[in-house]
N, C-alpha and C. Protein backbone atom coordinates (compact mmCIF):
# COMPACT_ATOMS: atom_id res chain seq x y z
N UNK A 1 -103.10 -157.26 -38.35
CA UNK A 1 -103.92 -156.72 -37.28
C UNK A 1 -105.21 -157.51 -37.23
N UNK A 2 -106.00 -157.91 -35.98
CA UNK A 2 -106.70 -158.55 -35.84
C UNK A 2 -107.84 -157.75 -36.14
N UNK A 3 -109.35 -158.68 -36.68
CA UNK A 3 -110.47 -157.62 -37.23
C UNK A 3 -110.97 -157.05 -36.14
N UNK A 4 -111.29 -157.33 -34.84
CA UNK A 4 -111.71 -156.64 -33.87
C UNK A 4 -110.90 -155.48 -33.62
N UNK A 5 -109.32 -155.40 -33.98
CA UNK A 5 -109.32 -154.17 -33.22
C UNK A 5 -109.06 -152.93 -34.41
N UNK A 6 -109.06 -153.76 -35.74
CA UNK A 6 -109.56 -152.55 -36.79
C UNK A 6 -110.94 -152.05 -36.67
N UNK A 7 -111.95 -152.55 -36.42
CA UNK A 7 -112.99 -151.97 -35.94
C UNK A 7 -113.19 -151.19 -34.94
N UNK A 8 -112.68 -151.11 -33.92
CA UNK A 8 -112.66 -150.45 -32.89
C UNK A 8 -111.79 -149.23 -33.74
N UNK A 9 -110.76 -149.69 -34.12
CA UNK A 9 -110.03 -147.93 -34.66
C UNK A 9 -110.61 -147.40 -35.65
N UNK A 10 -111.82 -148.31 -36.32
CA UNK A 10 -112.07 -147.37 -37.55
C UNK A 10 -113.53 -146.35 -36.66
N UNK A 11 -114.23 -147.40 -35.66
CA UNK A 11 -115.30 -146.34 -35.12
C UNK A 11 -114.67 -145.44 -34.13
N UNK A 12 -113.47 -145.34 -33.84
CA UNK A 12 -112.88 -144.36 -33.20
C UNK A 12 -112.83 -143.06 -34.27
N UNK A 13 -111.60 -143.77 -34.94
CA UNK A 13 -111.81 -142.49 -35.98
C UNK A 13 -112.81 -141.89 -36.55
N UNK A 14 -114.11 -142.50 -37.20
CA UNK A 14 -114.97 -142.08 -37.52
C UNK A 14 -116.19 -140.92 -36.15
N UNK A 15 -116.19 -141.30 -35.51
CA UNK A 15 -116.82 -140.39 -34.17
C UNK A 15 -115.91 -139.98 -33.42
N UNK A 16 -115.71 -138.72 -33.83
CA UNK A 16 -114.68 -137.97 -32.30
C UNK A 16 -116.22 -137.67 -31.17
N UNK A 17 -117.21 -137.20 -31.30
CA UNK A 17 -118.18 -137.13 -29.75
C UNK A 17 -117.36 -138.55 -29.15
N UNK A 18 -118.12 -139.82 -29.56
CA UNK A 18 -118.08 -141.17 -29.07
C UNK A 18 -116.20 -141.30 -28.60
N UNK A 19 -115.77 -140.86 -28.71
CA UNK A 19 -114.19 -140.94 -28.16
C UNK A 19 -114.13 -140.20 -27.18
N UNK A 20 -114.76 -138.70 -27.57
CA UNK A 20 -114.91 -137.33 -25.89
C UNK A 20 -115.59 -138.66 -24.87
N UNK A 21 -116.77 -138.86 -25.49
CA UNK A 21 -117.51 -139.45 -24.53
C UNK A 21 -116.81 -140.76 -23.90
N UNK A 22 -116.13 -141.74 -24.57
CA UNK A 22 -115.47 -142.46 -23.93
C UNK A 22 -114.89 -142.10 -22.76
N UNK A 23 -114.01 -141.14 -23.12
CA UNK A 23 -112.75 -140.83 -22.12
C UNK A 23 -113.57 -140.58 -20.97
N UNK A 24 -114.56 -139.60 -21.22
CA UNK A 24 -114.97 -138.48 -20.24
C UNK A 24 -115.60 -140.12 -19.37
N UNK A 25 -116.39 -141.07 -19.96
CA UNK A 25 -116.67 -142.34 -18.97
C UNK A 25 -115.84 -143.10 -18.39
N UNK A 26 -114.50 -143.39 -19.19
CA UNK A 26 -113.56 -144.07 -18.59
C UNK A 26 -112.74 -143.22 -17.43
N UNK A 27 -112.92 -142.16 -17.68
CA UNK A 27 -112.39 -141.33 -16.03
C UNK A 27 -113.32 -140.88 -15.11
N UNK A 28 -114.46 -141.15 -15.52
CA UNK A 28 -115.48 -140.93 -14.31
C UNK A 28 -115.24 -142.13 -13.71
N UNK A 29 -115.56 -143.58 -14.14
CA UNK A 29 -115.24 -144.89 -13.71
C UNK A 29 -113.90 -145.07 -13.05
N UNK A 30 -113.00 -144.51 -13.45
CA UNK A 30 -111.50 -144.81 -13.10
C UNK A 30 -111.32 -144.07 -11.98
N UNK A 31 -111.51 -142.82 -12.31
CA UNK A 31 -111.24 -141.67 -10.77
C UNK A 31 -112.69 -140.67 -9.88
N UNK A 32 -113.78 -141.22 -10.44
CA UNK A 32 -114.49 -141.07 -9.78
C UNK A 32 -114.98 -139.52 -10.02
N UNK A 33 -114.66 -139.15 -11.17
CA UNK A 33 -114.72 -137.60 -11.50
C UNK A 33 -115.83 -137.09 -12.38
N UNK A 34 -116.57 -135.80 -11.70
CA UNK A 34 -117.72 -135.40 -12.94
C UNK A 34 -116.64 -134.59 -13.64
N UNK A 35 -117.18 -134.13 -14.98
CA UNK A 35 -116.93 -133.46 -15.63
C UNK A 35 -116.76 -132.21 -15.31
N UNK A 36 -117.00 -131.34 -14.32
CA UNK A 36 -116.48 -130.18 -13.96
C UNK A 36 -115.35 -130.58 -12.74
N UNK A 37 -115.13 -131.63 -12.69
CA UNK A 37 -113.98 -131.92 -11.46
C UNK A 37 -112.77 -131.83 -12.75
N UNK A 38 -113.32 -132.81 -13.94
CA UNK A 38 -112.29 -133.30 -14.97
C UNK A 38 -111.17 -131.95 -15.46
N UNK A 39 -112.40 -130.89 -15.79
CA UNK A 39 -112.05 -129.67 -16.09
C UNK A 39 -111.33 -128.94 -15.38
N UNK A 40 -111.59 -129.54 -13.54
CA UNK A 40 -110.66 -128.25 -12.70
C UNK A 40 -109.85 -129.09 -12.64
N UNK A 41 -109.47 -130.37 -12.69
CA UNK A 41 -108.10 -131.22 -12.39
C UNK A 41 -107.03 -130.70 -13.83
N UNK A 42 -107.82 -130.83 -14.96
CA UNK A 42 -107.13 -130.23 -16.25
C UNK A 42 -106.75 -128.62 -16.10
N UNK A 43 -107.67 -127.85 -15.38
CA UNK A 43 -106.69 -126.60 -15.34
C UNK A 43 -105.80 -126.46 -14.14
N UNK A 44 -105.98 -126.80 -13.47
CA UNK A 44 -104.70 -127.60 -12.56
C UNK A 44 -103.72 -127.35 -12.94
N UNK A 45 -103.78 -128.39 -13.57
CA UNK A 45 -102.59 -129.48 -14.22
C UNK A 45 -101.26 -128.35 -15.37
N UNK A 46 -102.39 -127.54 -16.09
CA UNK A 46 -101.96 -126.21 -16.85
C UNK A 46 -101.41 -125.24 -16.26
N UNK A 47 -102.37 -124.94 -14.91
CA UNK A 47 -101.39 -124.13 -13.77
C UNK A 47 -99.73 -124.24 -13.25
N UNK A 48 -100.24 -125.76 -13.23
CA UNK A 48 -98.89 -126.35 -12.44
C UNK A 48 -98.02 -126.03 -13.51
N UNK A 49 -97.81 -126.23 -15.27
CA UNK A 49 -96.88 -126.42 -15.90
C UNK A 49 -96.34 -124.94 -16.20
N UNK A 50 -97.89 -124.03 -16.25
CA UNK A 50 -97.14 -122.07 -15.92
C UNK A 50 -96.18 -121.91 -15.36
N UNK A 51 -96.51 -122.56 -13.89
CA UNK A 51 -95.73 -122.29 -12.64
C UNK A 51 -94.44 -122.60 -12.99
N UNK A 52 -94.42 -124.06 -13.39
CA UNK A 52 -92.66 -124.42 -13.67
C UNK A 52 -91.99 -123.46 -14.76
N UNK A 53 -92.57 -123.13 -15.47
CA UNK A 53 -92.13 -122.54 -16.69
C UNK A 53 -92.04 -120.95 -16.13
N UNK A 54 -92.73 -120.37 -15.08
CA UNK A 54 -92.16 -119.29 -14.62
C UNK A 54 -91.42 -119.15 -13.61
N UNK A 55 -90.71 -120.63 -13.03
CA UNK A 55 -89.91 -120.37 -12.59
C UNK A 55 -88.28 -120.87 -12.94
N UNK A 56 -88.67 -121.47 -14.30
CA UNK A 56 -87.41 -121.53 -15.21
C UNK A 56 -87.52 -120.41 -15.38
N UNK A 57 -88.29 -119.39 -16.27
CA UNK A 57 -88.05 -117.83 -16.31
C UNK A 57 -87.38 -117.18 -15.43
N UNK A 58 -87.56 -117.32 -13.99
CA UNK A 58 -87.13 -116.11 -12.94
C UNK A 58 -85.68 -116.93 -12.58
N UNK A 59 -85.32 -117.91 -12.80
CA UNK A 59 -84.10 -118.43 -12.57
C UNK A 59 -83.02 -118.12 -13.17
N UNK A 60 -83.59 -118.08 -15.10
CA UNK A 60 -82.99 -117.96 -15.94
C UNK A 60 -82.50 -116.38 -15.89
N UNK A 61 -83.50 -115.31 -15.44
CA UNK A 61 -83.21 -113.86 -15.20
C UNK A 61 -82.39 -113.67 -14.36
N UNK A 62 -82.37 -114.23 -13.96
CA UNK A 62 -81.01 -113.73 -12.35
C UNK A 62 -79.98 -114.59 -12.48
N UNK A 63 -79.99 -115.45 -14.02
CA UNK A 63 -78.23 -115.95 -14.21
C UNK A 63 -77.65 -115.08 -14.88
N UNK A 64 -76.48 -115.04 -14.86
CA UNK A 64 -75.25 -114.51 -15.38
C UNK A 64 -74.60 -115.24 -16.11
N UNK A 65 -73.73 -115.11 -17.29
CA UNK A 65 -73.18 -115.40 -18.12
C UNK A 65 -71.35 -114.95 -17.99
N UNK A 66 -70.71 -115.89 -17.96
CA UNK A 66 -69.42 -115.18 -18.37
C UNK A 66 -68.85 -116.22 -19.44
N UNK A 67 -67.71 -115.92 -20.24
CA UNK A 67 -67.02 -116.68 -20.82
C UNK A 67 -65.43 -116.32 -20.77
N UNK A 68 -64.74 -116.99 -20.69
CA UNK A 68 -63.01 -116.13 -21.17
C UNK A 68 -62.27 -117.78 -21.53
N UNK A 69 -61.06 -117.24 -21.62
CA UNK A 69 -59.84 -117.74 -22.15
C UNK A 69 -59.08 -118.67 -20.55
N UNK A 70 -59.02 -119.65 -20.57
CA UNK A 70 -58.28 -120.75 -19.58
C UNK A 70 -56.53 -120.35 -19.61
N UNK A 71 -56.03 -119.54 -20.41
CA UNK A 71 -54.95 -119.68 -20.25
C UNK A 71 -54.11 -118.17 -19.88
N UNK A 72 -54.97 -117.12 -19.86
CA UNK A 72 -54.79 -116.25 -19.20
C UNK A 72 -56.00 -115.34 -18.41
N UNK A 73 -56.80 -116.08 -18.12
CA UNK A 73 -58.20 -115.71 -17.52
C UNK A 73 -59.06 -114.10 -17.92
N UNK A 74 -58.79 -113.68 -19.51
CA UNK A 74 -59.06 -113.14 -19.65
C UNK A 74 -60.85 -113.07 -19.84
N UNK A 75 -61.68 -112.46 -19.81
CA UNK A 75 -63.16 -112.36 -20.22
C UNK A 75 -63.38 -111.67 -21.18
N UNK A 76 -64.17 -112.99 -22.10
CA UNK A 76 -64.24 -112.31 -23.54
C UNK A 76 -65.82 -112.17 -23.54
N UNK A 77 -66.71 -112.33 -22.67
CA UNK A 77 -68.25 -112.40 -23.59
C UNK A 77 -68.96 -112.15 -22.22
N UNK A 78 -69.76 -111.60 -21.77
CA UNK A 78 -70.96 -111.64 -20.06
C UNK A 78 -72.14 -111.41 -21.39
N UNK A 79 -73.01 -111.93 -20.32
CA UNK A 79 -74.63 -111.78 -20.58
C UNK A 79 -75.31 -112.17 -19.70
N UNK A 80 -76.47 -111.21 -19.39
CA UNK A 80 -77.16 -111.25 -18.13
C UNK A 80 -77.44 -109.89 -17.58
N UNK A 81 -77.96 -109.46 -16.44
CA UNK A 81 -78.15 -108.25 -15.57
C UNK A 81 -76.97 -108.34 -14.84
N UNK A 82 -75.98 -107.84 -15.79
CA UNK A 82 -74.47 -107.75 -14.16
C UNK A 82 -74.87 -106.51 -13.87
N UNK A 83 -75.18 -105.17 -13.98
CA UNK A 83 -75.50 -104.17 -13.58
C UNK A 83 -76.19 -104.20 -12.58
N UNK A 84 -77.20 -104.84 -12.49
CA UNK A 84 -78.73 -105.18 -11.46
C UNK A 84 -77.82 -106.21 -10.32
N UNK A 85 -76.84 -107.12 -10.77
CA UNK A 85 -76.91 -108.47 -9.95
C UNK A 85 -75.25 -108.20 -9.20
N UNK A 86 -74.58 -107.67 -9.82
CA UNK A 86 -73.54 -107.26 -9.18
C UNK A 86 -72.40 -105.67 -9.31
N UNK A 87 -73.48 -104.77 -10.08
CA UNK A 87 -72.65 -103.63 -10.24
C UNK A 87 -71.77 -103.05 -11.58
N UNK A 88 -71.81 -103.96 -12.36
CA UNK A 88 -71.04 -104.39 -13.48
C UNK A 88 -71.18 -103.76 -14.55
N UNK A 89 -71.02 -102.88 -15.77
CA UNK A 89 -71.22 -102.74 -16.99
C UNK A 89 -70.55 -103.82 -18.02
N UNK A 90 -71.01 -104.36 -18.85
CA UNK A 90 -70.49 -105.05 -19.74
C UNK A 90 -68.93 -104.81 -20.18
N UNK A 91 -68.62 -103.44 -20.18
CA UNK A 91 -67.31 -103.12 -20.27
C UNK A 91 -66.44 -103.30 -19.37
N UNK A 92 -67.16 -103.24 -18.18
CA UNK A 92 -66.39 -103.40 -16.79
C UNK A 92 -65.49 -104.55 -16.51
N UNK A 93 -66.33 -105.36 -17.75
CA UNK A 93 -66.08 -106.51 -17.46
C UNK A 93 -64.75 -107.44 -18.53
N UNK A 94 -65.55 -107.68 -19.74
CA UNK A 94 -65.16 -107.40 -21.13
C UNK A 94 -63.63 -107.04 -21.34
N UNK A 95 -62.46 -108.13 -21.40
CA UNK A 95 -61.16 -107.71 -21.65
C UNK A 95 -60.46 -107.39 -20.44
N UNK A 96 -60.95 -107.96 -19.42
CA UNK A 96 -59.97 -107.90 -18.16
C UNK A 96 -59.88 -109.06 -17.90
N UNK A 97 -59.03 -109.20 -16.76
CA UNK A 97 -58.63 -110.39 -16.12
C UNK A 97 -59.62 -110.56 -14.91
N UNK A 98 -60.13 -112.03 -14.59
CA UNK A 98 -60.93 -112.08 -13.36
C UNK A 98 -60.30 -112.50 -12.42
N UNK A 99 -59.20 -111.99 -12.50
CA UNK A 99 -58.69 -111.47 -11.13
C UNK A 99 -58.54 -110.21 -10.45
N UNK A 100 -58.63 -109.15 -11.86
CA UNK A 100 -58.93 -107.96 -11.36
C UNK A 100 -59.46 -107.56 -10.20
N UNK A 101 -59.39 -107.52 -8.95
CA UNK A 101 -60.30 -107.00 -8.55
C UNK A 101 -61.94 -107.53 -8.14
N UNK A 102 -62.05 -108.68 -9.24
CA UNK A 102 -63.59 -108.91 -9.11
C UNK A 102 -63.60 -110.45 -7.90
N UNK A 103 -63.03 -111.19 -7.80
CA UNK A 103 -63.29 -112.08 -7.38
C UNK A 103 -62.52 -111.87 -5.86
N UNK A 104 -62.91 -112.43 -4.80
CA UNK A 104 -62.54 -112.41 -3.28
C UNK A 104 -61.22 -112.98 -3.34
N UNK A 105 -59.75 -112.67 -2.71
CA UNK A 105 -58.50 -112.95 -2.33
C UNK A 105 -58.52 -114.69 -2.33
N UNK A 106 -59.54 -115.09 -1.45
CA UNK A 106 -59.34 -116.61 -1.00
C UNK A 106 -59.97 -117.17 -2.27
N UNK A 107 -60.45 -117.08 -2.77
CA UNK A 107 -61.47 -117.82 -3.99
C UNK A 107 -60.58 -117.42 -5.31
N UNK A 108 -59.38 -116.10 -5.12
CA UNK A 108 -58.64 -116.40 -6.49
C UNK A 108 -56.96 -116.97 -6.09
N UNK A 109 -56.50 -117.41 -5.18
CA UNK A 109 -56.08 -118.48 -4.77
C UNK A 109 -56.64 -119.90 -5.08
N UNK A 110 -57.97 -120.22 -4.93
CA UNK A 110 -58.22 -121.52 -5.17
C UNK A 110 -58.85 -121.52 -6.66
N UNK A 111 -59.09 -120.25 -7.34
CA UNK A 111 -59.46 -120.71 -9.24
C UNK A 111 -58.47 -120.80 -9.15
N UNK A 112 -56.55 -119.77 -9.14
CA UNK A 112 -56.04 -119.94 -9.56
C UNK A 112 -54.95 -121.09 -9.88
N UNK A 113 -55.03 -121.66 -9.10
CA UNK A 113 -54.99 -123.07 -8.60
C UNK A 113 -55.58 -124.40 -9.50
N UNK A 114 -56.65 -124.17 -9.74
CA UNK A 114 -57.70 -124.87 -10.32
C UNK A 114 -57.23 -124.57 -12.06
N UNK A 115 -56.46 -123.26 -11.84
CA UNK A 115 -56.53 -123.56 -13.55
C UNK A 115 -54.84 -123.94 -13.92
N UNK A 116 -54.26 -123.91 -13.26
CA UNK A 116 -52.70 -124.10 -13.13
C UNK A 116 -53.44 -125.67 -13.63
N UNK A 117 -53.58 -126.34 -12.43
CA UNK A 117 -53.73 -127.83 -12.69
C UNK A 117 -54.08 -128.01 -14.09
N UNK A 118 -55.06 -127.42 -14.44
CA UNK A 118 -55.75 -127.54 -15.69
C UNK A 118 -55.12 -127.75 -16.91
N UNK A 119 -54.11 -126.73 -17.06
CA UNK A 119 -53.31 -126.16 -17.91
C UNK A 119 -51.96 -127.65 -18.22
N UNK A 120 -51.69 -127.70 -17.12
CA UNK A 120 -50.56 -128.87 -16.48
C UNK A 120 -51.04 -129.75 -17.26
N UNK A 121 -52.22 -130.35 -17.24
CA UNK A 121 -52.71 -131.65 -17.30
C UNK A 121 -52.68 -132.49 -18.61
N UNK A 122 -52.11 -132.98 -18.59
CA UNK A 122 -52.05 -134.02 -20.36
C UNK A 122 -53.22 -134.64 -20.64
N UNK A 123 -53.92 -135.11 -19.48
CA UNK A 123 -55.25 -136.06 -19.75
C UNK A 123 -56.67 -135.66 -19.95
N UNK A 124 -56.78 -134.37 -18.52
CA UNK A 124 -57.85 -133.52 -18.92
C UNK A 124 -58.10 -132.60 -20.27
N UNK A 125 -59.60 -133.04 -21.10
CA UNK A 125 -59.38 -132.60 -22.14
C UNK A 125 -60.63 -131.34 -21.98
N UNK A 126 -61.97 -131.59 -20.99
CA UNK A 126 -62.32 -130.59 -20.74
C UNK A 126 -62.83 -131.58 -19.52
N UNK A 127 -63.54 -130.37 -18.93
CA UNK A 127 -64.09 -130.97 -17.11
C UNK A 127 -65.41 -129.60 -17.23
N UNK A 128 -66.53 -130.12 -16.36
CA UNK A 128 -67.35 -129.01 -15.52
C UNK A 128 -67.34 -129.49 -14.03
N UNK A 129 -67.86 -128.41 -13.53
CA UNK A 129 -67.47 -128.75 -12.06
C UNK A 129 -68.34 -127.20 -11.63
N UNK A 130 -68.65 -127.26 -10.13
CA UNK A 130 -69.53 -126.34 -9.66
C UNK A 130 -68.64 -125.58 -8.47
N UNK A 131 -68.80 -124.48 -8.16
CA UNK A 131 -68.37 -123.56 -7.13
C UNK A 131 -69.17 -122.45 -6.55
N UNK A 132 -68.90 -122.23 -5.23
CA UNK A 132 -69.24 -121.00 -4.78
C UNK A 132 -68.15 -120.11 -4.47
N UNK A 133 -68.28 -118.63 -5.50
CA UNK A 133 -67.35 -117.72 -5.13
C UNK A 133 -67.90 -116.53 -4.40
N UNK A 134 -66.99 -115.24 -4.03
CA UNK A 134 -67.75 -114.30 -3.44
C UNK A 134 -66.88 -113.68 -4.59
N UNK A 135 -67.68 -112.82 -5.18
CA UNK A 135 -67.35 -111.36 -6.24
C UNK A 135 -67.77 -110.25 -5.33
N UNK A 136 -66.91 -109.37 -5.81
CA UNK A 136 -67.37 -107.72 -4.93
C UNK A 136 -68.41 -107.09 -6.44
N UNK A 137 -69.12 -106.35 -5.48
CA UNK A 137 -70.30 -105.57 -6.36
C UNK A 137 -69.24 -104.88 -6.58
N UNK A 138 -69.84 -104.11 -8.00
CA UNK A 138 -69.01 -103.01 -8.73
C UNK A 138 -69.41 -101.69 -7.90
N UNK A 139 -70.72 -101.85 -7.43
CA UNK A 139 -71.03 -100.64 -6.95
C UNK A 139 -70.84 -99.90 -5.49
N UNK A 140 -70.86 -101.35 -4.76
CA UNK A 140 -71.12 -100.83 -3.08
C UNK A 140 -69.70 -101.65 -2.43
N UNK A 141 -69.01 -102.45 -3.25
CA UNK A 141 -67.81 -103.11 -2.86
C UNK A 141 -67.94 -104.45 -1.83
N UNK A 142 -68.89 -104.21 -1.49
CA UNK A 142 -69.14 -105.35 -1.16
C UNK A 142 -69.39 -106.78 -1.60
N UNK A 143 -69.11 -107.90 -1.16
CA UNK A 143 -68.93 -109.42 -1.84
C UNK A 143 -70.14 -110.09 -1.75
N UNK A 144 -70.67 -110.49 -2.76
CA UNK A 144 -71.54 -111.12 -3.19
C UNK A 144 -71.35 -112.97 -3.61
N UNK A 145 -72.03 -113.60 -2.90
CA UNK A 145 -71.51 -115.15 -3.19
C UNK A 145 -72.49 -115.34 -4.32
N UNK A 146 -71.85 -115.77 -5.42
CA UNK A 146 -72.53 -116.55 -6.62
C UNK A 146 -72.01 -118.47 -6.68
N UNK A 147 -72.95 -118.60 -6.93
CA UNK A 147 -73.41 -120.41 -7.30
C UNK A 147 -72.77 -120.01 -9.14
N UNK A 148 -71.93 -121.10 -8.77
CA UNK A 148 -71.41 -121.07 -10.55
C UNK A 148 -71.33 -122.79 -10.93
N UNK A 149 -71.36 -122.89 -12.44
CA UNK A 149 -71.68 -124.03 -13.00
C UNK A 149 -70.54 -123.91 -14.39
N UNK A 150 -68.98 -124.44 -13.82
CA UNK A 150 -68.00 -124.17 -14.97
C UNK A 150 -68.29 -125.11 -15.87
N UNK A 151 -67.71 -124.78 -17.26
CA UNK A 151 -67.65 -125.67 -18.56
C UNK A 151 -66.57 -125.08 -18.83
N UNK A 152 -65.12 -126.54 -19.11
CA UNK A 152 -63.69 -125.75 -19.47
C UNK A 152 -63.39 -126.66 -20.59
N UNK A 153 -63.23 -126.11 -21.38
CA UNK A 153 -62.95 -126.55 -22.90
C UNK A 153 -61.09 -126.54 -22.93
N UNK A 154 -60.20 -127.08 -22.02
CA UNK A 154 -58.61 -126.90 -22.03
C UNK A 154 -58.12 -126.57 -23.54
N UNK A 155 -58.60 -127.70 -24.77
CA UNK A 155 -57.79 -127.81 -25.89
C UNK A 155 -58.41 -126.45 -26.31
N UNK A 156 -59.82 -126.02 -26.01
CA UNK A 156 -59.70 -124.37 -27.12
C UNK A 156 -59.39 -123.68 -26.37
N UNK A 157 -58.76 -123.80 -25.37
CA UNK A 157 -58.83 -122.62 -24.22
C UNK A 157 -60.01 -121.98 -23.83
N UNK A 158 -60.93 -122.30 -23.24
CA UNK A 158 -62.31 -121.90 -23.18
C UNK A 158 -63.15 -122.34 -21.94
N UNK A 159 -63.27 -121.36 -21.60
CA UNK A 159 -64.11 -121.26 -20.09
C UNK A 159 -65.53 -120.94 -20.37
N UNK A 160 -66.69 -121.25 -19.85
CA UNK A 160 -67.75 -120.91 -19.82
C UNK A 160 -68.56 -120.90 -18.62
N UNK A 161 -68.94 -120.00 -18.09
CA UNK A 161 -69.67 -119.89 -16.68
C UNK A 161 -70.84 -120.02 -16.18
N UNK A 162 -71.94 -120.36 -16.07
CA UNK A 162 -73.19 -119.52 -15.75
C UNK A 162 -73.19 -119.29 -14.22
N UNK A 163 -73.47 -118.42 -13.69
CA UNK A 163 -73.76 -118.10 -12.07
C UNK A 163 -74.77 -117.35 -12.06
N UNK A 164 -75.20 -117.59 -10.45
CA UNK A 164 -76.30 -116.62 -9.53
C UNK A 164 -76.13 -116.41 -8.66
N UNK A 165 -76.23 -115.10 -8.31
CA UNK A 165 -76.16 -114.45 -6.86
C UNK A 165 -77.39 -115.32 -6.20
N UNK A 166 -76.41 -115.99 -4.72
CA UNK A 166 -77.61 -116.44 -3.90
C UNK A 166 -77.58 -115.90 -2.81
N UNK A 167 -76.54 -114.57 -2.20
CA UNK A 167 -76.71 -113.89 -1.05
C UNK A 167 -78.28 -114.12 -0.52
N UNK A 168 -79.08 -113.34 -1.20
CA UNK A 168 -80.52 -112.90 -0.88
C UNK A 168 -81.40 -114.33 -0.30
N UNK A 169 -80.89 -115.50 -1.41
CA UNK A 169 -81.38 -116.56 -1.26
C UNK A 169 -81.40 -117.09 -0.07
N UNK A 170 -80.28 -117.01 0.68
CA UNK A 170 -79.68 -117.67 1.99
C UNK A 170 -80.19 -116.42 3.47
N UNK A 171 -79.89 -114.44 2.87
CA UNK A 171 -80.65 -114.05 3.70
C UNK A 171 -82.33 -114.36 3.78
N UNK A 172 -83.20 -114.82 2.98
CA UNK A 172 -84.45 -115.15 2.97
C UNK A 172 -84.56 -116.04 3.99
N UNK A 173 -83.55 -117.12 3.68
CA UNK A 173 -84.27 -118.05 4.89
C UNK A 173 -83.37 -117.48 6.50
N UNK A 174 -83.07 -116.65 6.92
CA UNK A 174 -82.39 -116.31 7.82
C UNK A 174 -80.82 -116.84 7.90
N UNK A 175 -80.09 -117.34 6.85
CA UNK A 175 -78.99 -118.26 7.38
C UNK A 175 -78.24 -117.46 7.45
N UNK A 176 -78.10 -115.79 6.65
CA UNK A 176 -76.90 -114.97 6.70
C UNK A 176 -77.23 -113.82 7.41
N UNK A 177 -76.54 -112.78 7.52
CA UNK A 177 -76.89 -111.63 8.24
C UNK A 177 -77.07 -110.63 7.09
């Protein structure tokens, strides 16, 4: 290392003021900022990263969880508000088939379909892949479209789901009735 720039790191290290004070000059010079601008651009900046982080939170609350078995579509595991998001008790759910009943006529035609192939397949060893289904609420019977994000594990037999109801999403911006 050259002696000039051990000097410079040793009076760095030795004065933390003279380093505040650096910075705080090299960004007044650079962006033209006093020190109470520096401060509101820095809490800003903290705002902004709340924000993202509460809205990974509110995203993460309104997913759903399922898991089951690829080779007879049984459901072994939910987690999430299915009660709140589609009507559901954990039991409701838990050891049935998702074809029961829960998923729309046309959409279990095309999983079932989707997992035939699956099953068939010598080469596929797992796949993810995305869908929109309509599930009926447990409560009011009515169909609810969820955004789903599969993970299929063929060799353990293993499905993994996450979804979200985006009905609301799509009535917000006017696109549904």
């Amino acid at each position: 290392m050259n002696k000039s720039r051990e000097i410079i790191l040793e009076r760095l290290k030795n004065n933390s003021n003279e380093i505040a004070h650096t910075k705080v000059e090299v960004t007044k010079k650079t962006y033209g900022w006093s020190k109470e601008e520096m401060i509101s651009k820095l809490s800003e900046n903290l705002q902004s990263s709340k924000n993202k982080d509460d809205l990974i939170e509110r995203i993460n609350a309104r997913s759903l969880f399922i898991a089951g078995r690829l080779s007879d579509g049984i459901i072994t595991n939910v987690s999430g508000d299915w009660k709140k998001a589609m009507g559901y008790n954990e039991t409701d759910l838990v050891g049935h088939r998702y074809d029961e009943d829960f998923i729309h006529s046309d959409e279990f035609v095309r999983t079932h379909r989707h997992r035939e192939i699956l099953q068939k397949s010598t080469g596929i060893k797992e796949t993810r892949f995305s869908t929109i289904q309509r599930w009926k609420n447990g409560q009011t019977g009515n169909y609810i479209m969820l955004s789903m994000v599969w993970y299929v594990d063929v060799e353990n037999d293993m499905v993994e789901i996450i979804a979200k109801p985006i009905d609301n999403d799509f009535s917000e911006l006017g696109i549904m009735n």
